[in-house]
C-alpha atoms as a PDB file:
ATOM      1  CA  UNK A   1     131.990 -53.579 193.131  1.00  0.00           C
ATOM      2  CA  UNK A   2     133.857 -50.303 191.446  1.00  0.00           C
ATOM      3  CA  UNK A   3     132.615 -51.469 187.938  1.00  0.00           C
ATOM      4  CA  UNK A   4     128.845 -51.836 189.448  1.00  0.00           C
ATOM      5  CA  UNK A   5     128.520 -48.869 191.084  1.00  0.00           C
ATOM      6  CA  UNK A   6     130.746 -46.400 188.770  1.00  0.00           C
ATOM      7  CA  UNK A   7     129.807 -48.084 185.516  1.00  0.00           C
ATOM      8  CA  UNK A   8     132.084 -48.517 182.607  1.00  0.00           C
ATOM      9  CA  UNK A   9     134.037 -45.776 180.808  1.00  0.00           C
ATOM     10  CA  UNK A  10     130.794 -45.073 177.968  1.00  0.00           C
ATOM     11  CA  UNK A  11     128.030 -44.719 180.626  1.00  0.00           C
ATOM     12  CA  UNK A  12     130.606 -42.467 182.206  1.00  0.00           C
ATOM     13  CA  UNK A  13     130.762 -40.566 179.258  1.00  0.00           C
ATOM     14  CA  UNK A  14     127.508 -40.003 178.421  1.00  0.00           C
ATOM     15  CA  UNK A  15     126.159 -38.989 182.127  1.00  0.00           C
ATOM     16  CA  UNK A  16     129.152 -36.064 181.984  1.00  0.00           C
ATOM     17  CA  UNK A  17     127.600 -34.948 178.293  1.00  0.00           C
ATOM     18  CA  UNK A  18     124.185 -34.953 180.283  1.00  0.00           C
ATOM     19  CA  UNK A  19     125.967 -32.946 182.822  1.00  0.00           C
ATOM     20  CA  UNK A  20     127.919 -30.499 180.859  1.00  0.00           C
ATOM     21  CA  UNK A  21     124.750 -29.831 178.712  1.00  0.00           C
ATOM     22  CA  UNK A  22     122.739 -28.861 181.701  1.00  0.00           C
ATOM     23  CA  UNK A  23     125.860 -26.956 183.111  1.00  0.00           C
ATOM     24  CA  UNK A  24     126.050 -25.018 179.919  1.00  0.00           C
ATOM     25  CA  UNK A  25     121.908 -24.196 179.783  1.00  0.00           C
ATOM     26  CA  UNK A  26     121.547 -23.312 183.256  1.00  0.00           C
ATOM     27  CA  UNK A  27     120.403 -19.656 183.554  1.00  0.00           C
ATOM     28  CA  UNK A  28     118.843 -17.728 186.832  1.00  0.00           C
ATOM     29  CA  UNK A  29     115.212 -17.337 186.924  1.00  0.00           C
ATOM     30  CA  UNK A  30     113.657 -14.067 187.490  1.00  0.00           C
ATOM     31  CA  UNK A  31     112.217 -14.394 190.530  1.00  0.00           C
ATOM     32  CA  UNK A  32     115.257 -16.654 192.149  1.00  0.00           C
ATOM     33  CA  UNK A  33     117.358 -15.614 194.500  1.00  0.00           C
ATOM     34  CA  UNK A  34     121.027 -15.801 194.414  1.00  0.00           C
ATOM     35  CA  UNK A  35     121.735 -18.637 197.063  1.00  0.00           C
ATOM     36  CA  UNK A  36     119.434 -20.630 195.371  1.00  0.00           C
ATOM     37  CA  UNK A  37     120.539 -20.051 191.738  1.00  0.00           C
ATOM     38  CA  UNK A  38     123.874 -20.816 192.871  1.00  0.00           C
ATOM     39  CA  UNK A  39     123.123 -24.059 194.718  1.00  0.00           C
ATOM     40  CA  UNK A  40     121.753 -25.076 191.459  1.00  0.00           C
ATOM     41  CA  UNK A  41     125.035 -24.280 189.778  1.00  0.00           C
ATOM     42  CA  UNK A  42     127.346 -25.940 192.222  1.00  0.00           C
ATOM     43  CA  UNK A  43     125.418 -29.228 192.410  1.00  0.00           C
ATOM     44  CA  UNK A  44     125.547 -29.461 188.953  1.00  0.00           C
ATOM     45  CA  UNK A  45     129.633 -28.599 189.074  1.00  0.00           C
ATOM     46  CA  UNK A  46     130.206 -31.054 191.648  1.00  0.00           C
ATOM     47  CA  UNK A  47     128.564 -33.715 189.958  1.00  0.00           C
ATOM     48  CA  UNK A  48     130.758 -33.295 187.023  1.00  0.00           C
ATOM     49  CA  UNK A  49     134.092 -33.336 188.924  1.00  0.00           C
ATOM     50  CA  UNK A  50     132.828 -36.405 190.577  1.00  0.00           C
ATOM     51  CA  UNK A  51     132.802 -37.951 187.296  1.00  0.00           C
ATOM     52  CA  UNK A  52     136.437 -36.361 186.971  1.00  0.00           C
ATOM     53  CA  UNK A  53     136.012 -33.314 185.011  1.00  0.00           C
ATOM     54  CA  UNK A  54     137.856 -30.395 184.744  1.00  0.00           C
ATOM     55  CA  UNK A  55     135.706 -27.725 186.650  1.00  0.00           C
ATOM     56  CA  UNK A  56     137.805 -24.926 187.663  1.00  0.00           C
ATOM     57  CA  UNK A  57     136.437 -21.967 189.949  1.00  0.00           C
ATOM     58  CA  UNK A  58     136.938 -19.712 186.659  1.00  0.00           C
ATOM     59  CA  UNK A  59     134.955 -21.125 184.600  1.00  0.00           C
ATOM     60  CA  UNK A  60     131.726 -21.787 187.247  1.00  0.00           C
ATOM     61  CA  UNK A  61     132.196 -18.033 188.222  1.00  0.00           C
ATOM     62  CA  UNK A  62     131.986 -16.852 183.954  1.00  0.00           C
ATOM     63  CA  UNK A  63     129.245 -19.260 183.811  1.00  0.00           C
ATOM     64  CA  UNK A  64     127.685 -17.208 186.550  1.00  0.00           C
ATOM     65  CA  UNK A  65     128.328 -13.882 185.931  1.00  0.00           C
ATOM     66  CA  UNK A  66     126.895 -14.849 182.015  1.00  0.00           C
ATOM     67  CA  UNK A  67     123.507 -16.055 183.025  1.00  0.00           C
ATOM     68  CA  UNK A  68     122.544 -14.097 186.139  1.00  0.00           C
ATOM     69  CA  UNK A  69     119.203 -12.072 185.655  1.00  0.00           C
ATOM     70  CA  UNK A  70     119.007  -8.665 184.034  1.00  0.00           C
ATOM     71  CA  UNK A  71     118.938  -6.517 187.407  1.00  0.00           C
ATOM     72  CA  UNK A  72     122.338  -7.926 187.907  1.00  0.00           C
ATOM     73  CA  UNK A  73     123.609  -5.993 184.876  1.00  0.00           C
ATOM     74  CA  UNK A  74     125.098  -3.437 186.718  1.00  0.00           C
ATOM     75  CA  UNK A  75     126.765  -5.637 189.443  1.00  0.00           C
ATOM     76  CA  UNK A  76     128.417  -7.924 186.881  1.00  0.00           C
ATOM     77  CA  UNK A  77     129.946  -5.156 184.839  1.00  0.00           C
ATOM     78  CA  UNK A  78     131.606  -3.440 188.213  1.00  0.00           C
ATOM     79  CA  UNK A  79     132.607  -6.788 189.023  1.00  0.00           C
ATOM     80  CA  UNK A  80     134.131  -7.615 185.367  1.00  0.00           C
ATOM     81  CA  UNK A  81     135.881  -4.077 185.545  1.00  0.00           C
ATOM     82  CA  UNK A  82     137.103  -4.146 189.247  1.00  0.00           C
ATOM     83  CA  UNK A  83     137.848  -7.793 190.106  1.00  0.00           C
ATOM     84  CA  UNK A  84     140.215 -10.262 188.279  1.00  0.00           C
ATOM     85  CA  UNK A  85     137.961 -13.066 187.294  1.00  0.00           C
ATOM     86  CA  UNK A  86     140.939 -15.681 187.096  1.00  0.00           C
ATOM     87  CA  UNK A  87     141.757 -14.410 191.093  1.00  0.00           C
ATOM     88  CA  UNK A  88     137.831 -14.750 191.913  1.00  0.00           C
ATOM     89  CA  UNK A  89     136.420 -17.520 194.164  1.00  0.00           C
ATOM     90  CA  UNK A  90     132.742 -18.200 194.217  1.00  0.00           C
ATOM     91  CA  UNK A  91     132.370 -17.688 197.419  1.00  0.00           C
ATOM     92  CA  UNK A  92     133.469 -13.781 196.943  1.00  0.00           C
ATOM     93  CA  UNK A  93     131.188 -13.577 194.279  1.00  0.00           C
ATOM     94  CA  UNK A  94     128.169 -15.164 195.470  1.00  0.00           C
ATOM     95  CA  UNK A  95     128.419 -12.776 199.063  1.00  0.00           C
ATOM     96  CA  UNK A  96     129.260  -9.666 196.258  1.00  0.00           C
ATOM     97  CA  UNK A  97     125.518 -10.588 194.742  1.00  0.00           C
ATOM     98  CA  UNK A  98     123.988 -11.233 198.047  1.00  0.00           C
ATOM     99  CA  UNK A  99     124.512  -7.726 198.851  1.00  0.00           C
ATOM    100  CA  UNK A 100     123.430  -6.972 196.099  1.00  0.00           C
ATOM    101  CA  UNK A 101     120.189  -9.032 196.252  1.00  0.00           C
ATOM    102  CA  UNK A 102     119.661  -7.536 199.308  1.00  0.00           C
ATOM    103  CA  UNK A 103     119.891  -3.839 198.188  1.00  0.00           C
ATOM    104  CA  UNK A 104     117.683  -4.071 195.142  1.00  0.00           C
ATOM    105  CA  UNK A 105     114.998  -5.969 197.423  1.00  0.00           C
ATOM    106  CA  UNK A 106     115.374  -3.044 200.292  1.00  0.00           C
ATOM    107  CA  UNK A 107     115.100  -0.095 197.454  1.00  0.00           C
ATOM    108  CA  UNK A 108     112.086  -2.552 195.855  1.00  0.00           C
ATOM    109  CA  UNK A 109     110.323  -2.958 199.190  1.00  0.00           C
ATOM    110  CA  UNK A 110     110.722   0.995 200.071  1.00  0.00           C
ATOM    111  CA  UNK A 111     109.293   1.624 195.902  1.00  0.00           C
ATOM    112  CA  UNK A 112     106.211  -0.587 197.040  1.00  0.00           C
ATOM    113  CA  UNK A 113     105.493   0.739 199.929  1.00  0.00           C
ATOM    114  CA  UNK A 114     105.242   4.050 198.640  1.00  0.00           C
ATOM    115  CA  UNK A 115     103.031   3.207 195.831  1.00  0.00           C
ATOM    116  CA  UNK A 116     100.503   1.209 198.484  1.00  0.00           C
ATOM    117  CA  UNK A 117     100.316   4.416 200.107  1.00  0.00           C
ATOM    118  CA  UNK A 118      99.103   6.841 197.609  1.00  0.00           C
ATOM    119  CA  UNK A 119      97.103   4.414 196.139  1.00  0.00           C
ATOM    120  CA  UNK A 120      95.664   4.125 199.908  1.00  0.00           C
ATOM    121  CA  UNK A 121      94.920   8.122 199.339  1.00  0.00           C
ATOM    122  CA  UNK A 122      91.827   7.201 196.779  1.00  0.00           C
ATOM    123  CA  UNK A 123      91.466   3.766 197.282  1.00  0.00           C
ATOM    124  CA  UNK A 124      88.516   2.082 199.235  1.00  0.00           C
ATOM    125  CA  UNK A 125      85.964   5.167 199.710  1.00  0.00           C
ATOM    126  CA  UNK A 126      82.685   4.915 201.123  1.00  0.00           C
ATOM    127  CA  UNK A 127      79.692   6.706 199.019  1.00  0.00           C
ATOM    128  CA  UNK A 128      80.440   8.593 196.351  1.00  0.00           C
ATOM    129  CA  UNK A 129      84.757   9.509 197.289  1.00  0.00           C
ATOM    130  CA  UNK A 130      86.237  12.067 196.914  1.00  0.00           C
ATOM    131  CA  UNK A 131      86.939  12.760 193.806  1.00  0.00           C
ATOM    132  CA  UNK A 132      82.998  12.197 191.959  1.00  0.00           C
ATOM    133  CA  UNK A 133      82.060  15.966 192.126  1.00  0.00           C
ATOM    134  CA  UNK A 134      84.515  18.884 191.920  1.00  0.00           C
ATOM    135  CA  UNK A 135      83.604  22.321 193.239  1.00  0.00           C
ATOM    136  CA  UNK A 136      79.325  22.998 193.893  1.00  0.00           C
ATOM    137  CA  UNK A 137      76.196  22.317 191.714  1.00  0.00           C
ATOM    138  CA  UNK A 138      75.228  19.078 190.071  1.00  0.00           C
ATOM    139  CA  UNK A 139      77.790  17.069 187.460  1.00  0.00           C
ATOM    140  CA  UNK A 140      79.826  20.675 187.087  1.00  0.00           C
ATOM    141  CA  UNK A 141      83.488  19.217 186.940  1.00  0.00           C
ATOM    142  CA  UNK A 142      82.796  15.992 187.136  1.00  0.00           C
ATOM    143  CA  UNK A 143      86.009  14.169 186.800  1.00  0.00           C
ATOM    144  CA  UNK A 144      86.988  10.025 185.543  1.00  0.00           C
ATOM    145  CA  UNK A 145      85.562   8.154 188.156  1.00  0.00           C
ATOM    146  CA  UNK A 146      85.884   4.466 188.702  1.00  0.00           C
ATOM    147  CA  UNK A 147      83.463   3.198 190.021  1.00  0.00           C
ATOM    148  CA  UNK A 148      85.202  -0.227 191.462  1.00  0.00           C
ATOM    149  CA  UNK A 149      86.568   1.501 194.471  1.00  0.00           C
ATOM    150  CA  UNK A 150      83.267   3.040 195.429  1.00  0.00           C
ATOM    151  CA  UNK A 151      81.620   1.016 198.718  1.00  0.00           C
ATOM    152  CA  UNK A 152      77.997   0.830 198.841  1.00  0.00           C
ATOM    153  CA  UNK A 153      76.610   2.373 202.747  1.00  0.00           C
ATOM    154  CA  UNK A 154      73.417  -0.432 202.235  1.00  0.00           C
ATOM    155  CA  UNK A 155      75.431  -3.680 201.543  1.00  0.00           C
ATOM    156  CA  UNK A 156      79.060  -2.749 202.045  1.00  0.00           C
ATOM    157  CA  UNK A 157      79.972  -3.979 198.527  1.00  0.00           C
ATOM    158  CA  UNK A 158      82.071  -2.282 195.731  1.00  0.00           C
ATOM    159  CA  UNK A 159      81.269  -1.386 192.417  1.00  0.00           C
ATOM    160  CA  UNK A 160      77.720   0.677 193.055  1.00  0.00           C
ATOM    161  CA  UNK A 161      75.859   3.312 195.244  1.00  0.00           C
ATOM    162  CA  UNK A 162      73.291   2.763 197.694  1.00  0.00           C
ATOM    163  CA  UNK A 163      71.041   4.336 195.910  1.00  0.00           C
ATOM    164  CA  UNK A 164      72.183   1.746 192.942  1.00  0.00           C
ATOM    165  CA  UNK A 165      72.150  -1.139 195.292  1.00  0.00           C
ATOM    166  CA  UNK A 166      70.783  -4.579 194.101  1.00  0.00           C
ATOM    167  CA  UNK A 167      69.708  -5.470 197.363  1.00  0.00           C
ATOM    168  CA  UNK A 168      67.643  -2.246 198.068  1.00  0.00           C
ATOM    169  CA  UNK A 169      64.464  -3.899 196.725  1.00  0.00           C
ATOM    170  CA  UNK A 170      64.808  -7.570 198.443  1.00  0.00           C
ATOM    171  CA  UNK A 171      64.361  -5.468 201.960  1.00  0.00           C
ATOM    172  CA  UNK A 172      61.374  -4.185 203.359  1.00  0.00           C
ATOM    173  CA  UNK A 173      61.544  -1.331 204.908  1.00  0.00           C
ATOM    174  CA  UNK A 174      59.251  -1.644 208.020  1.00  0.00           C
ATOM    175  CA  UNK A 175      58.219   1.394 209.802  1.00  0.00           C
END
């Protein structure tokens, strides 16, 4: 029953290759989050000391702190200067980059917000906005205009005035 289910010492050795080849190529996606890139890690780790290797918490948390994504540049080199990595658990350094995560998507969030509202300042007009004409008289100052954020007053559309609308001719106007 052992020999069935483990298999025999070369098919042993081949699915830890397998295993430490995927260990060794693993790296953190841009858009993953910690928890996740580190549940990828671990089930990875734990299938390898299953199949009796040597996987020490120093050498999953270099692997980490190697691969992590480029925003965690910053974090890894405090943690390389403060921390002793042979003293580390993973634990400590996966809730060190949580916090971390969690800051950088709180400063990210505020960044965003702030740049949905001033583009809210000129976005959506209706007519001709605000900033077609500057000052009096016809096309003195006339600034860059865009005209994909202009709303049309006939059809409600972007892109065109009313007095540019497509649909101005398919009504009759019926006095």
């Amino acid at each position: 029953m052992k020999r069935k289910y483990e298999g025999n010492a070369r098919i042993k050795r081949s699915h830890l290759q397998a295993l430490r080849r995927e260990f060794e190529t693993l790296e953190m996606r841009s858009e993953e989050r910690v928890t996740e890139y580190f549940s990828r890690v671990m089930t990875v780790a734990n299938k390898m000391r299953t199949y009796r290797e040597d996987m020490q918490d120093v050498k999953v948390v270099e692997k980490i702190l190697r691969v992590l994504d480029e925003k965690f540049n910053y974090v890894v080199c405090s943690i390389e200067e403060s921390k002793d990595i042979d003293a580390l658990t993973i634990d400590e350094l996966q809730s060190s980059l949580i916090v971390y995560e969690q800051k950088f998507q709180r400063r990210n969030g505020e960044e965003q917000a702030l740049k949905v509202t001033y583009e809210g300042g000129r976005g959506r007009g209706r007519g001709r906005g605000r900033d077609a004409y500057r000052g009096r008289g016809r096309e003195r100052g006339r600034a860059s205009f865009n005209k994909e954020t202009v709303e049309c007053y006939r059809c409600h559309k972007l892109g065109h005035f009313q007095y540019e609308c497509p649909s101005k001719n398919k009504e009759a106007n019926y006095t």
